[in-house]
Structures are given as C-alpha cells and as structure tokens.
Protein backbone atom coordinates (compact mmCIF):
# COMPACT_ATOMS: atom_id res chain seq x y z
CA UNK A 1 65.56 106.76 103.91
CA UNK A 2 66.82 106.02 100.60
CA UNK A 3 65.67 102.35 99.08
CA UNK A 4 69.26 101.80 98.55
CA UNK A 5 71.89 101.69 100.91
CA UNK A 6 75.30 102.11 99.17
CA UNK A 7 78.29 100.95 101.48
CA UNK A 8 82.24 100.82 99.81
CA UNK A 9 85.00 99.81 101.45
CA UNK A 10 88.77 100.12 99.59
CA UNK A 11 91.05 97.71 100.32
CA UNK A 12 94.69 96.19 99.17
CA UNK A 13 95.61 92.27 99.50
CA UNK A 14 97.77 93.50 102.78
CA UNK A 15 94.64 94.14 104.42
CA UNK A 16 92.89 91.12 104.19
CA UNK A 17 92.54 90.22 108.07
CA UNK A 18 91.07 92.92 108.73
CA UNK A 19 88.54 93.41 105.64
CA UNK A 20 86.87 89.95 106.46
CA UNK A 21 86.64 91.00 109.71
CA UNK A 22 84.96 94.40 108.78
CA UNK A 23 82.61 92.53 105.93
CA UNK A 24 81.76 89.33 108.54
CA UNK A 25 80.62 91.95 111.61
CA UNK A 26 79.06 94.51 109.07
CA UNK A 27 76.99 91.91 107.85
CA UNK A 28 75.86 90.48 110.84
CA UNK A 29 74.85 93.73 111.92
CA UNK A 30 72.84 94.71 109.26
CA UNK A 31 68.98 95.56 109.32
CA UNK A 32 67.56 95.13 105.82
CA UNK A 33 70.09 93.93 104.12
CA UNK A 34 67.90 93.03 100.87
CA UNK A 35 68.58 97.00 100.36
CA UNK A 36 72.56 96.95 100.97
CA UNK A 37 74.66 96.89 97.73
CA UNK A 38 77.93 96.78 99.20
CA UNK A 39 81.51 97.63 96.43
CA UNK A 40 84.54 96.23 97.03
CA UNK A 41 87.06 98.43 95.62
CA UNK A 42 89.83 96.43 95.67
CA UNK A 43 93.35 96.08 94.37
CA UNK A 44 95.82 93.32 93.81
CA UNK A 45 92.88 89.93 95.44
CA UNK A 46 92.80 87.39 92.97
CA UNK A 47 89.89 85.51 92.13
CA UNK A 48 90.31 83.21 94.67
CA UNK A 49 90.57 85.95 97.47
CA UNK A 50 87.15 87.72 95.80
CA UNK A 51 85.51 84.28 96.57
CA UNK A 52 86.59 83.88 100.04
CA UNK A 53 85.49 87.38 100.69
CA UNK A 54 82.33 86.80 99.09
CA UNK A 55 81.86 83.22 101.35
CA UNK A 56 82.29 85.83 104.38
CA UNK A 57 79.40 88.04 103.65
CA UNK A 58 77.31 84.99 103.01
CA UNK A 59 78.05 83.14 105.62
CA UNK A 60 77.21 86.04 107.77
CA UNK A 61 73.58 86.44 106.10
CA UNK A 62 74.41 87.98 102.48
CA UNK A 63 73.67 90.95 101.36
CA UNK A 64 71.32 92.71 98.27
CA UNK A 65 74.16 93.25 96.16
CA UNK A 66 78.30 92.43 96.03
CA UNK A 67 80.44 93.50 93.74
CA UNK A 68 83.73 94.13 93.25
CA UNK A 69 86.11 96.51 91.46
CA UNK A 70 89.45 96.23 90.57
CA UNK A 71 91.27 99.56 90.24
CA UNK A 72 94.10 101.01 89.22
CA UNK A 73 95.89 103.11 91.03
CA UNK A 74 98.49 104.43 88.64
CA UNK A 75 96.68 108.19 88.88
CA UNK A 76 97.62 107.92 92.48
CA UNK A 77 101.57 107.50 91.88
CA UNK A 78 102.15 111.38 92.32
CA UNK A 79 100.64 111.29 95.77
CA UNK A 80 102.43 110.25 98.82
CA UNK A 81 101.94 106.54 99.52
CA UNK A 82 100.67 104.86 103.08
CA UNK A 83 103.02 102.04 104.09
CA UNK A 84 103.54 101.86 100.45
CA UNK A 85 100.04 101.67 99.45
CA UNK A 86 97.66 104.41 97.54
CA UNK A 87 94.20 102.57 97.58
CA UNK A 88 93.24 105.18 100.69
CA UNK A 89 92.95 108.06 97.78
CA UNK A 90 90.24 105.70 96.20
CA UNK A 91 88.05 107.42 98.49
CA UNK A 92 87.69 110.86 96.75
CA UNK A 93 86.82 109.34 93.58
CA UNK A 94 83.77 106.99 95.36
CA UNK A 95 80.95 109.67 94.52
CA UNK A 96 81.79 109.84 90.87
CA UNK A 97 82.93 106.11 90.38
CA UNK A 98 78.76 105.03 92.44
CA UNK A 99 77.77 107.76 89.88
CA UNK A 100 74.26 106.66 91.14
CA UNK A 101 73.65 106.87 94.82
CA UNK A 102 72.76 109.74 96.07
CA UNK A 103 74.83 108.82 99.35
CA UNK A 104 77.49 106.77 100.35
CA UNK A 105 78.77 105.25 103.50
CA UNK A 106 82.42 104.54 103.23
CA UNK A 107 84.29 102.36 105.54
CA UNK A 108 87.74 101.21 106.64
CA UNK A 109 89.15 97.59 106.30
CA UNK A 110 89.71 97.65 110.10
CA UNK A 111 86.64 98.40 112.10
CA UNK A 112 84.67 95.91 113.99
CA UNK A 113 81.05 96.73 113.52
CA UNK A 114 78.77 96.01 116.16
CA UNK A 115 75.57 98.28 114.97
CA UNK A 116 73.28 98.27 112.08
CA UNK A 117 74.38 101.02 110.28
CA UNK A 118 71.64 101.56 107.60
CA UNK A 119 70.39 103.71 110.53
CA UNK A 120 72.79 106.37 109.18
CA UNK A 121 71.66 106.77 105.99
CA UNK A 122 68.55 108.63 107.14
CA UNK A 123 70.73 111.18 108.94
CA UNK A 124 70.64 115.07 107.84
CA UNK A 125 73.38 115.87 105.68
CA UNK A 126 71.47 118.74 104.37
CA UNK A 127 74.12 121.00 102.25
CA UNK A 128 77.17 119.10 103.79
CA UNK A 129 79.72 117.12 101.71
CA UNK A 130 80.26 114.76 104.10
CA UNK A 131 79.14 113.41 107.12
CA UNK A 132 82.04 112.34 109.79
CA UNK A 133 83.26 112.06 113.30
CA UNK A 134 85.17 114.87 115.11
CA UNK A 135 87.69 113.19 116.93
CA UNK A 136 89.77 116.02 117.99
CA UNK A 137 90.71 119.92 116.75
CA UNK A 138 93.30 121.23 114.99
CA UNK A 139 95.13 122.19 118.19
CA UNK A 140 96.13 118.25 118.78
CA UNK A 141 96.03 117.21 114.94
CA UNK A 142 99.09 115.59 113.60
CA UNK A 143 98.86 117.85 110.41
CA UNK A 144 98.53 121.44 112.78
CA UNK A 145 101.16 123.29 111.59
CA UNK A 146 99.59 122.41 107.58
CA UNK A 147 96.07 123.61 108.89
CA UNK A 148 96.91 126.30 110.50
CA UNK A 149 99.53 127.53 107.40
CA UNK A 150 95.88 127.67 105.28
CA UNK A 151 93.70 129.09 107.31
CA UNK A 152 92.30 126.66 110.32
CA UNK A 153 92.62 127.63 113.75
CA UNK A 154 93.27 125.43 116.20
CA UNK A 155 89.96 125.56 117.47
CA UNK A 156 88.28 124.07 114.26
CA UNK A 157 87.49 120.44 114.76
CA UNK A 158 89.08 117.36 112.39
CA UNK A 159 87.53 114.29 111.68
CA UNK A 160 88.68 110.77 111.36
CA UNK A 161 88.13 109.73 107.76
CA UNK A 162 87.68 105.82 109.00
CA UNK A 163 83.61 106.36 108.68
CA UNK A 164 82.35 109.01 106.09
CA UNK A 165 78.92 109.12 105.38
CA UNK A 166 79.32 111.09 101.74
CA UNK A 167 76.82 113.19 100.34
CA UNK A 168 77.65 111.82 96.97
CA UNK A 169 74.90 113.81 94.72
CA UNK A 170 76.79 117.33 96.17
CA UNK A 171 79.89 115.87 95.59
CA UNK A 172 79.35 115.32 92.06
CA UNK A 173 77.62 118.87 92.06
CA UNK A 174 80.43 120.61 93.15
CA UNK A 175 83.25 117.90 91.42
CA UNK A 176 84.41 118.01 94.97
CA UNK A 177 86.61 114.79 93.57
CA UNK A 178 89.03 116.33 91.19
CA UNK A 179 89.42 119.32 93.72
CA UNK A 180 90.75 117.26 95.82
CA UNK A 181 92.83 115.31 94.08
CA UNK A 182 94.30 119.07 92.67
CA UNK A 183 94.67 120.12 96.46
CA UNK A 184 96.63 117.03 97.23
CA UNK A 185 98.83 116.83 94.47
CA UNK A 186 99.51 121.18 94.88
CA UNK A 187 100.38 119.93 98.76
CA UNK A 188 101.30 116.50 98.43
CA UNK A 189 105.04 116.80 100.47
CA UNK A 190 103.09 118.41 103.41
CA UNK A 191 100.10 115.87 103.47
CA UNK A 192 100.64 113.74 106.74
CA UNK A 193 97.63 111.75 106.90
CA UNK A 194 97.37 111.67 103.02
CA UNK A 195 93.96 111.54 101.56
CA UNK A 196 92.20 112.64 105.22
CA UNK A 197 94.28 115.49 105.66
CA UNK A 198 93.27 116.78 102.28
CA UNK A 199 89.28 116.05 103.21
CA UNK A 200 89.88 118.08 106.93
CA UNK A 201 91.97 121.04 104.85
CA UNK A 202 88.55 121.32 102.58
CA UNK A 203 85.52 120.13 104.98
CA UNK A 204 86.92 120.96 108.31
CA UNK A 205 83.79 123.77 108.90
CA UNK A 206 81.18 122.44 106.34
CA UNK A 207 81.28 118.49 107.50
CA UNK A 208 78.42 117.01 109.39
CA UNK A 209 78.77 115.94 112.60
CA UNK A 210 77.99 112.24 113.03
CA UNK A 211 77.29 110.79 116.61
CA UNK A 212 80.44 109.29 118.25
CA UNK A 213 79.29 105.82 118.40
CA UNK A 214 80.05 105.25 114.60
CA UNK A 215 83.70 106.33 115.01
CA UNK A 216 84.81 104.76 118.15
CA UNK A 217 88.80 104.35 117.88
CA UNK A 218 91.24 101.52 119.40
CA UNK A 219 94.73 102.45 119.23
CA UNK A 220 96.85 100.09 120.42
CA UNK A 221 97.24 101.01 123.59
CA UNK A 222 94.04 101.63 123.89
CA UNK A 223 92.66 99.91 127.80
CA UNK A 224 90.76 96.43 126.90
CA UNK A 225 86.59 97.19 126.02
CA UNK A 226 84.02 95.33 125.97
CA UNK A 227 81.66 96.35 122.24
CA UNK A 228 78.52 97.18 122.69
CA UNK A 229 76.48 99.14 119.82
CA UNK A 230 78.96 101.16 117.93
CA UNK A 231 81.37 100.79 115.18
CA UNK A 232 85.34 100.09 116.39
CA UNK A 233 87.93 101.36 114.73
CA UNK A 234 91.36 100.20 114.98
CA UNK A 235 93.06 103.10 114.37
CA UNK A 236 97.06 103.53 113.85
CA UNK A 237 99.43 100.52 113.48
CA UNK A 238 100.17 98.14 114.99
CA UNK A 239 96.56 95.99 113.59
CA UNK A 240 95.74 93.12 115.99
CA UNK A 241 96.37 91.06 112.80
CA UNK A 242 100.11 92.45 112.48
CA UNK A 243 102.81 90.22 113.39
CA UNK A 244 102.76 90.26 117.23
CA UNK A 245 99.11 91.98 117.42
CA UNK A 246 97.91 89.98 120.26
CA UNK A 247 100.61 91.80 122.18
CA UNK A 248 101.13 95.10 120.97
CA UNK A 249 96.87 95.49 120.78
CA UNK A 250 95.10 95.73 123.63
CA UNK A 251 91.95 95.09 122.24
CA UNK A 252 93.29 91.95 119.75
CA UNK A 253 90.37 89.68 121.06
CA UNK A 254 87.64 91.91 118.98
CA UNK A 255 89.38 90.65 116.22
CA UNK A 256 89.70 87.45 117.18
CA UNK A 257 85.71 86.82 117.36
CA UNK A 258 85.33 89.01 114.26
CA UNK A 259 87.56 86.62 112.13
CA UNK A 260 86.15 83.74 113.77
CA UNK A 261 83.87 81.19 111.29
CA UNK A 262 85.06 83.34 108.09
CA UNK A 263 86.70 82.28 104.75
CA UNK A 264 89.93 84.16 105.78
CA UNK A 265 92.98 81.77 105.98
CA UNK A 266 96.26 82.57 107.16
CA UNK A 267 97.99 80.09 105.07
CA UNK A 268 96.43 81.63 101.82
CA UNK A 269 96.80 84.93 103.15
CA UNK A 270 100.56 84.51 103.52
CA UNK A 271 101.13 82.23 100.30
CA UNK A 272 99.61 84.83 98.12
CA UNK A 273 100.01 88.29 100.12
CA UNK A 274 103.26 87.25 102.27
CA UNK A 275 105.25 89.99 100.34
CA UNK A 276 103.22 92.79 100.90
CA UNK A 277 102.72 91.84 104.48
CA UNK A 278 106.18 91.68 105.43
CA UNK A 279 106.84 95.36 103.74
CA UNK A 280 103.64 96.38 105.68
CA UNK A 281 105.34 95.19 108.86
CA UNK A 282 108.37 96.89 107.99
CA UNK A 283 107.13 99.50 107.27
CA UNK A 284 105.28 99.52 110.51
CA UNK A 285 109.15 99.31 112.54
CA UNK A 286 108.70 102.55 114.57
CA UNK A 287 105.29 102.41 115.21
CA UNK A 288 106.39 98.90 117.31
CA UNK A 289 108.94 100.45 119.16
CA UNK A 290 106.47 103.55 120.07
CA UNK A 291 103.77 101.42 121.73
CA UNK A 292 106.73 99.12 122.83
CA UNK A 293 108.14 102.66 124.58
CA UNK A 294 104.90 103.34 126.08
CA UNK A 295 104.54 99.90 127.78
CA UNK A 296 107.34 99.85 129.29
CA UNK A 297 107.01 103.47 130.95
CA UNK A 298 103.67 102.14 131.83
CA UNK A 299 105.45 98.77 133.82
CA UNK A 300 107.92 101.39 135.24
CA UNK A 301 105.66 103.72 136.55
CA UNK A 302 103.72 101.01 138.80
CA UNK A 303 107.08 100.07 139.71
C-alpha cells in the first residue's frame, strides 16, 4: 500500500452542499488519515468558502494534507458544458496536474461515504488505467448509439465515473490525458455524459473492475436505504440539496446527517453562490418534471 494516499475531488461553488457533505463523511471514515493528502480542485470558492471547507475536514478529524487549487477552465470552453459547468473535465488532467502519486482516487462532490476507503488503494490495478465500477453495459447506456458507432458492443460493460481509482503513473506513461481531451474535442457534439463518456469510449475493456460497494448509486427515485459500509452516490439531478430535494430525493435524509455539525451555511451559500444555483436549478427543469412524472404513475398505479 502506498505511504501516500492521494484523494481529489473537483468541484464548482454550485456544489457546495454536497462537497461538505462528501469531505465531512470521507473524513470520518478514514483509517490513517496522517497518510491522506486530499486536493481540492476547485473553481470560483472564495477564501472564505476554502476556510469553511477546511473547518469541515477538521472538525471531522483532519487529515495529513489539504490543499487547494484554483483552476481555470478556459481550455475546457470547446467542450460541451454540464448544467453550464466544465470543472467535470478536470478529471483527465488529475494524473498529470498530482504529477507525483503513483495513484489517485478521484471522487464526486455528491457521495456520502460511509467506508474507509484507503482500503482501495492496495487494490490490483496491474496494467489498467483506471480502476471503476461497472454499473451497466452498453446495451442500456445513455451514450449506445456513440459506443456502438466506434466499436463497443452492447455487451461491453460502462462504468460510472463518480469513483475512479486512477492508475496515475500509466496515465502519464501513455499521456492518456491529452488523448482524451483530443477524443472529446474530435466528438464533442456526440458526448452525452461529457468527460465519462469519453473515459468508457477509451477504457471500456481495459478498466479494472472495482467491487460494487464503492459505487453504490441513489437516483432520485431511488426506494429509501439505510448506509451501511459503502460509498453513496447521488447520481442524476435532482441533489437532495436542490431546491425541493427533500421531496424529489428519496434518500434526502443521508444528506441531512452528512451536512449535519459542518461549516456549510445556507445563508453564505446563497449570498455568494445564489446565481449559479438558481441557473443550476434551471437548468435542472426537466429532470423535475421526469421524477415528478414517475411519482405520479407510481400514486396511480396503487390507485
């Protein structure tokens, strides 16, 4: 097991809720943390925000090492944006901007994190660039018709790109980076899932398998759990933290003890992020009425 456990998480001043959330669980969870040097890559969090992030992680025990980087994402403009964000692309460029760890894990802003994860950082990657969870094939992928168009079939598996455990020194080997920021750009009008469709169109048969419990999603309407030892990931929109989340989420009260006894504060949230919220929620209009849809066929059919 390496003597250094690199961790990075990417994250936007819209995503706040959920990142102290991720950082306060994390923490908690963590083993020897005297070994964890844990990067914020982050984009438009003032100095203020960086402090009440960095109150989270000590208040949940601390960590070896925090720090944060503020990026720019102007190289990203060419790409197709997520709810009018490009910070997810940061994550090709991780290997090559932690130029020194051999691996990294990379998480989302919006998991709940319930196990000690430097367990996974003695797993076998072996020749693999990446280490992720298969989640479903190609046959049920939202990006099938791309996949299949270069070469998948739809029996090859796809992997959510919430948890990647990267083999960073291959990476930087094979410059695995700026290929696929060239594959995304060459595709970028048929990219659905952005920066994870590009990682499934190169990895989909060299990625290693991690165990499901790392990866284990909450959509919306996904039926109320109780977490045991595993990593949660709220996956599609709308968050628990989105306007209306204890509604529209079914599992909202994860969040709700995550968030509990951090430095995250709604009124500073919403006095210095309030703009990029409400485009976020706009943004988010059809995703409402979907899960909105699916209730109600769910009240008619008992009816």
């Amino acid at each position: 097991m390496n003597s250094d456990f690199s961790i990075a998480l990417c994250c936007n001043g819209s995503l706040l809720p959920g990142l102290h959330a991720t950082l306060a669980s994390l923490t908690r969870s963590l083993g020897a943390r005297e070994k964890v040097s844990l990067h914020l890559f982050i984009s438009g969090i003032d100095e203020e925000g960086r402090a009440e992030l960095k109150g989270t992680v000590d208040d949940a025990g601390g960590v070896g090492r925090l720090q944060f980087h503020e990026m720019d994402l102007s190289e990203f403009q060419d790409l197709k944006s997520l709810h009018g964000d490009r910070t997810t692309y940061l994550r090709l460029k991780l290997p090559d901007l932690l130029a020194d760890a051999p691996v990294i894990l990379y998480l989302d802003a919006d998991l709940i994190v319930q196990t000690d994860i430097c367990e996974m950082f003695a797993l076998p990657l072996g020749d693999a660039p990446l280490g992720g969870i298969a989640g479903e094939t190609v046959s049920w992928s939202l990006d099938r018709d791309f996949y299949l168009k270069i070469g998948l079939t739809d029996e090859d598996d796809c992997f959510n790109a919430g948890v990647l455990l990267l083999n960073a020194a291959r990476w930087r080997e094979l410059k695995l980076g700026a290929q696929a920021l060239e594959f995304g750009r060459k595709h970028d009008a048929l990219l659905k899932s952005h920066d994870q469709t590009i990682m499934n169109a190169l990895f989909a048969r060299t990625f290693y398998h991690l165990p499901r419990k790392f990866n284990i999603i909450l959509a919306p309407e996904t039926r109320r759990v109780e977490a045991a030892d595993g990593i949660y990931h709220f996956m599609g929109s709308p968050k628990p933290w989105d306007p209306c989340g204890t509604f529209f989420h079914r599992n909202c009260r994860m969040w709700n003890r995550a968030i509990r006894g951090t430095h995250f504060k709604w009124a500073h949230f919403l006095g210095r992020h309030g703009k990029s919220y409400a485009t976020r929620t706009w943004s988010l209009r059809f995703s409402y009425l979907r899960v909105l849809k699916r209730r109600l066929e769910e009240v008619l059919k008992k009816n």
